[in-house]
N, C-alpha and C. Protein backbone atom coordinates (compact mmCIF):
# COMPACT_ATOMS: atom_id res chain seq x y z
N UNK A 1 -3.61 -15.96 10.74
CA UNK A 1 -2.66 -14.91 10.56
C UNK A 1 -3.25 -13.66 11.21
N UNK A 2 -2.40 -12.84 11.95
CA UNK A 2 -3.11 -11.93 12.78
C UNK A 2 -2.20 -10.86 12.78
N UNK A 3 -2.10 -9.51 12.36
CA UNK A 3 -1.65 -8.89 12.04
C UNK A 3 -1.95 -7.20 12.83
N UNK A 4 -0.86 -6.51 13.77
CA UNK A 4 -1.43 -5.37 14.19
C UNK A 4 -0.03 -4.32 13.93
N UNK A 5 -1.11 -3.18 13.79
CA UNK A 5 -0.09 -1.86 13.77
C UNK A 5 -0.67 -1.03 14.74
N UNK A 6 0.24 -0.15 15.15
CA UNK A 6 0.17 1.32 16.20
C UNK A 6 0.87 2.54 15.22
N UNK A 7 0.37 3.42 15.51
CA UNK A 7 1.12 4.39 15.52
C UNK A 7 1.05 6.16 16.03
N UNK A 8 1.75 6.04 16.67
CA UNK A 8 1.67 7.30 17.97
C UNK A 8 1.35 8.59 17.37
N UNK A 9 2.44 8.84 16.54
CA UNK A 9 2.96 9.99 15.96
C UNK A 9 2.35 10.76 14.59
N UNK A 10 1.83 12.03 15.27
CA UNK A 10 0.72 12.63 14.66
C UNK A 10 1.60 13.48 12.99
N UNK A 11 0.75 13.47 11.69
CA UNK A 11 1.30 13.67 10.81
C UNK A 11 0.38 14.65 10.02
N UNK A 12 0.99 15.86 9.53
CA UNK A 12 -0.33 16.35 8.82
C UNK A 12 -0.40 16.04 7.11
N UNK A 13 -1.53 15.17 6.92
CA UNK A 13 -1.58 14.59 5.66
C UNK A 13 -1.28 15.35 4.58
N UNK A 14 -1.99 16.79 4.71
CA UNK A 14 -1.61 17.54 3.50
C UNK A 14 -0.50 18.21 3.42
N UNK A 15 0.74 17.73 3.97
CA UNK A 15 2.17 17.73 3.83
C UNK A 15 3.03 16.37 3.06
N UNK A 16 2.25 15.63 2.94
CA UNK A 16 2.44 14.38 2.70
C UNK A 16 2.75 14.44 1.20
N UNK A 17 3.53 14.09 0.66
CA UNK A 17 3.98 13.92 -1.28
C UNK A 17 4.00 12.86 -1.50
N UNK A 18 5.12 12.06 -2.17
CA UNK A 18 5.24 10.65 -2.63
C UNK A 18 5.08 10.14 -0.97
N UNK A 19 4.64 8.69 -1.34
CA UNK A 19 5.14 7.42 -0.12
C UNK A 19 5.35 6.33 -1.19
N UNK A 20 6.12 6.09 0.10
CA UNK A 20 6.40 4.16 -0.43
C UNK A 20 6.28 3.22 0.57
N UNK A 21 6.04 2.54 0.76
CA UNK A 21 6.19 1.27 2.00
C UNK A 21 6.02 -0.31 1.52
N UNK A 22 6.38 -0.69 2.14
CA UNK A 22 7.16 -2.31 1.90
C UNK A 22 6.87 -3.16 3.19
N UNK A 23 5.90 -4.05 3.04
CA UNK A 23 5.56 -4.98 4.11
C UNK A 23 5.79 -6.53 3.56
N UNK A 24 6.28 -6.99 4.86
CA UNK A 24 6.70 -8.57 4.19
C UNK A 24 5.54 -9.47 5.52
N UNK A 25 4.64 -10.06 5.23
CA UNK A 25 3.64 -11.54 6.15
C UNK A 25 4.42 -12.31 6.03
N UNK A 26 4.32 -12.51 7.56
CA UNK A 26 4.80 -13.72 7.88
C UNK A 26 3.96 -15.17 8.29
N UNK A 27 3.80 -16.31 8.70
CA UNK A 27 3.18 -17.10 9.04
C UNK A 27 4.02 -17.85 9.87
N UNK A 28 4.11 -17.89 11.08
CA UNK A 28 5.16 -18.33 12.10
C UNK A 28 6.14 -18.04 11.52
N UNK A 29 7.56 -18.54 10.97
CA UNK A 29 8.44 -17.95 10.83
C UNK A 29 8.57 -18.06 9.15
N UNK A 30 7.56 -18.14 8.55
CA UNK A 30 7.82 -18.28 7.00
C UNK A 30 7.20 -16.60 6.34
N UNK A 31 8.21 -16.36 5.42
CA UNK A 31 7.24 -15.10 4.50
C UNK A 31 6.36 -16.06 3.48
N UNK A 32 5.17 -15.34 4.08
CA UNK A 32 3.91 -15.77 2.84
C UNK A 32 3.62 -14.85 1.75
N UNK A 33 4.02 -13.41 2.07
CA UNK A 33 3.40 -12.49 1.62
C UNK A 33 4.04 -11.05 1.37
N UNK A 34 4.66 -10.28 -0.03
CA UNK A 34 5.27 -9.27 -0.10
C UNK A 34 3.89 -8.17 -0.10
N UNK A 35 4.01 -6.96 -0.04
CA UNK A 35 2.99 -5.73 -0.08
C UNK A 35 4.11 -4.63 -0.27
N UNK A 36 4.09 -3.64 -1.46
CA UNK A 36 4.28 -2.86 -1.70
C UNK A 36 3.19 -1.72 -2.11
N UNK A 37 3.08 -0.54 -1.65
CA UNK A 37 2.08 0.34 -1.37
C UNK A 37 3.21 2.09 -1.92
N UNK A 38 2.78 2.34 -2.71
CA UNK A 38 3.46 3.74 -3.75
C UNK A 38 2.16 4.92 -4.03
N UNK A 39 2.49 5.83 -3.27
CA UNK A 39 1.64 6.91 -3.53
C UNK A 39 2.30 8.29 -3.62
N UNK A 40 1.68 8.84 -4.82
CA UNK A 40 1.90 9.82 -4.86
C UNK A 40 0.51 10.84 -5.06
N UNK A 41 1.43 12.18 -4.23
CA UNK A 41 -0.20 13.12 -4.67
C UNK A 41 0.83 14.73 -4.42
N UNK A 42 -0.17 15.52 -5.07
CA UNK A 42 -0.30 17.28 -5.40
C UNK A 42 -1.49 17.59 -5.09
N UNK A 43 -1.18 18.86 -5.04
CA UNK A 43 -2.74 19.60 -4.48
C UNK A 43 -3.46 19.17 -5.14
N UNK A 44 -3.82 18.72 -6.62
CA UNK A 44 -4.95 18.65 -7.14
C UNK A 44 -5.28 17.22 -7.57
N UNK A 45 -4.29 16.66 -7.32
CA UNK A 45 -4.98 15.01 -7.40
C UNK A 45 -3.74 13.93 -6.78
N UNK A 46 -4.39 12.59 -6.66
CA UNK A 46 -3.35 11.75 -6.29
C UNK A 46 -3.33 10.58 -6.88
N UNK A 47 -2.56 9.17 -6.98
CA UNK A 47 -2.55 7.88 -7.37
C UNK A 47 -1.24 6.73 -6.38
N UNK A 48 -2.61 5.94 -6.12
CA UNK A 48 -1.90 4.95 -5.36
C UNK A 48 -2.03 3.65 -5.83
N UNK A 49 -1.03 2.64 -5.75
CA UNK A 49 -0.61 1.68 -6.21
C UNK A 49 -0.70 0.57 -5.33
N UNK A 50 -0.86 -0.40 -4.89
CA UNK A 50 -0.40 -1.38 -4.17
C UNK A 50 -0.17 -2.58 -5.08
N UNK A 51 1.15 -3.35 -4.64
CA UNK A 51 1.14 -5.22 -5.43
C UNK A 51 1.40 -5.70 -4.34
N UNK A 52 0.57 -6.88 -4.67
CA UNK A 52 0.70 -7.95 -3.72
C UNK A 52 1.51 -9.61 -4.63
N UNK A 53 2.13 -10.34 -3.57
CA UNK A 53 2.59 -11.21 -4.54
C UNK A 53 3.30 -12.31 -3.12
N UNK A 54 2.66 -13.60 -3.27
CA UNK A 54 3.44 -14.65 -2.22
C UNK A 54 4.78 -14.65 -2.27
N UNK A 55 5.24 -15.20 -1.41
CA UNK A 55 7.00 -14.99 -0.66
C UNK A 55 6.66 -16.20 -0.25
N UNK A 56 8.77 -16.74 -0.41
CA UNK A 56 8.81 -17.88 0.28
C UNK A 56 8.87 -19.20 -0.57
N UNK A 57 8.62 -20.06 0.21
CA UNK A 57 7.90 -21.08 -0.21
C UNK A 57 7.04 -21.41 -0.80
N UNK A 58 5.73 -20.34 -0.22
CA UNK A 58 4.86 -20.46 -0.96
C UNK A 58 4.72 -20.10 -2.03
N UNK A 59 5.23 -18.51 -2.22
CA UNK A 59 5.56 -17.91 -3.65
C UNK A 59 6.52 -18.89 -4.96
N UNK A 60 7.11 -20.35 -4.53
CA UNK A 60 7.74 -21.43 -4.92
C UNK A 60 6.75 -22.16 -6.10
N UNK A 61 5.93 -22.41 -5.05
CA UNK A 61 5.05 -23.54 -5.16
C UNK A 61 3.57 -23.10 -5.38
N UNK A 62 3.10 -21.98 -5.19
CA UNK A 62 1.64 -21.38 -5.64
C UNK A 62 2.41 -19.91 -5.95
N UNK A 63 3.01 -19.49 -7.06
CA UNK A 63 3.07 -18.22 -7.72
C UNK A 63 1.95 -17.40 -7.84
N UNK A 64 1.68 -16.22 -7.05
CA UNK A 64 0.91 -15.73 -7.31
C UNK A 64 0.91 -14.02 -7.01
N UNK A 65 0.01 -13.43 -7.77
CA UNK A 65 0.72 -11.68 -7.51
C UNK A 65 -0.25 -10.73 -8.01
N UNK A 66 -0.92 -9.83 -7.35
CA UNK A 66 -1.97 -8.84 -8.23
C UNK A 66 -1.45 -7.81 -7.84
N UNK A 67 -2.13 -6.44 -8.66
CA UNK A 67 -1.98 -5.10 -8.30
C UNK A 67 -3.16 -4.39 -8.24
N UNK A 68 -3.60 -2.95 -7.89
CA UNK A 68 -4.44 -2.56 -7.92
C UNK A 68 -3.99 -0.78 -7.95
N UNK A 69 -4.89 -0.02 -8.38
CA UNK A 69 -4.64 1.09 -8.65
C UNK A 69 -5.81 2.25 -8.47
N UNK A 70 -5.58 3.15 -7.20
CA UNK A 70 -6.58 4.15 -7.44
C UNK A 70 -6.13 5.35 -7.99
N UNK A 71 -6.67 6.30 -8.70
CA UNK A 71 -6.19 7.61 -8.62
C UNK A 71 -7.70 8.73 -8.74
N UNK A 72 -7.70 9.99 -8.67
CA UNK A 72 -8.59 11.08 -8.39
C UNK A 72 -7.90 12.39 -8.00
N UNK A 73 -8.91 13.35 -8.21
CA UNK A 73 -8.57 14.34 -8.00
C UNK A 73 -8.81 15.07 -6.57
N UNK A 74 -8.25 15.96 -6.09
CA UNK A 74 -8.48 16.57 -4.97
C UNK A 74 -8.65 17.79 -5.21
N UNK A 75 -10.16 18.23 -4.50
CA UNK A 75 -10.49 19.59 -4.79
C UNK A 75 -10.61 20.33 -3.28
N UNK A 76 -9.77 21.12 -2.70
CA UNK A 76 -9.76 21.73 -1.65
C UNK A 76 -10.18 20.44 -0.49
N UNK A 77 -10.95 19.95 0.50
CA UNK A 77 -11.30 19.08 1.06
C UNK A 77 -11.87 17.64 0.89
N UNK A 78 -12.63 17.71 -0.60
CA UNK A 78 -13.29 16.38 -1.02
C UNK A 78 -12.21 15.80 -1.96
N UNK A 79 -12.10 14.47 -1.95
CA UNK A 79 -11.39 13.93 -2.33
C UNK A 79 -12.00 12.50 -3.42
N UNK A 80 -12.08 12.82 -4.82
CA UNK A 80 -12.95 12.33 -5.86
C UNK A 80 -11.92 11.05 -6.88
N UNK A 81 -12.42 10.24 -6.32
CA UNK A 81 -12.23 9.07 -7.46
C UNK A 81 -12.48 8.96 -8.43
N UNK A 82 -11.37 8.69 -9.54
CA UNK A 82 -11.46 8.59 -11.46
C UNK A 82 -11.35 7.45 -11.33
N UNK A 83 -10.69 6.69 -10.78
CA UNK A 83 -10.55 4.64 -11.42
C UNK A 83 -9.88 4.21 -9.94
């Protein structure tokens, strides 16, 4: 499985508030794989989310699905991890 992104277009992060994004893997023409990715942040801290969970067929026949969670605070430039 081989997987690439680009992206051109310049963004300034500390304009940035909530995100969301939604990626579906594929494996030749089958989904193997959902990814949902949820962040939110304020000047003084942020928390991001991702779940992962098989699609498809496979998600049929091997059910399977985790999440994970960072969040921290942001103090002017450094950017400090709580969990």
């Amino acid at each position: 499985m081989v997987g690439a992104s680009t992206c051109s277009k310049k963004i300034d992060a500390r304009a940035v508030g909530d995100l969301a994004l939604h990626y579906d893997v594929y494996y030749l023409a089958m989904p193997v794989l959902s990814v949902d990715v949820a962040s939110e942040r304020d000047p003084q801290r942020y928390r991001t989310t991702v779940s992962l969970r098989t699609a498809g067929v496979l998600g049929f026949f091997a059910p399977w699905s985790s999440r994970a969670t960072a969040s921290g605070a942001i103090d002017g430039v450094l950017v400090r991890p709580i969990s």
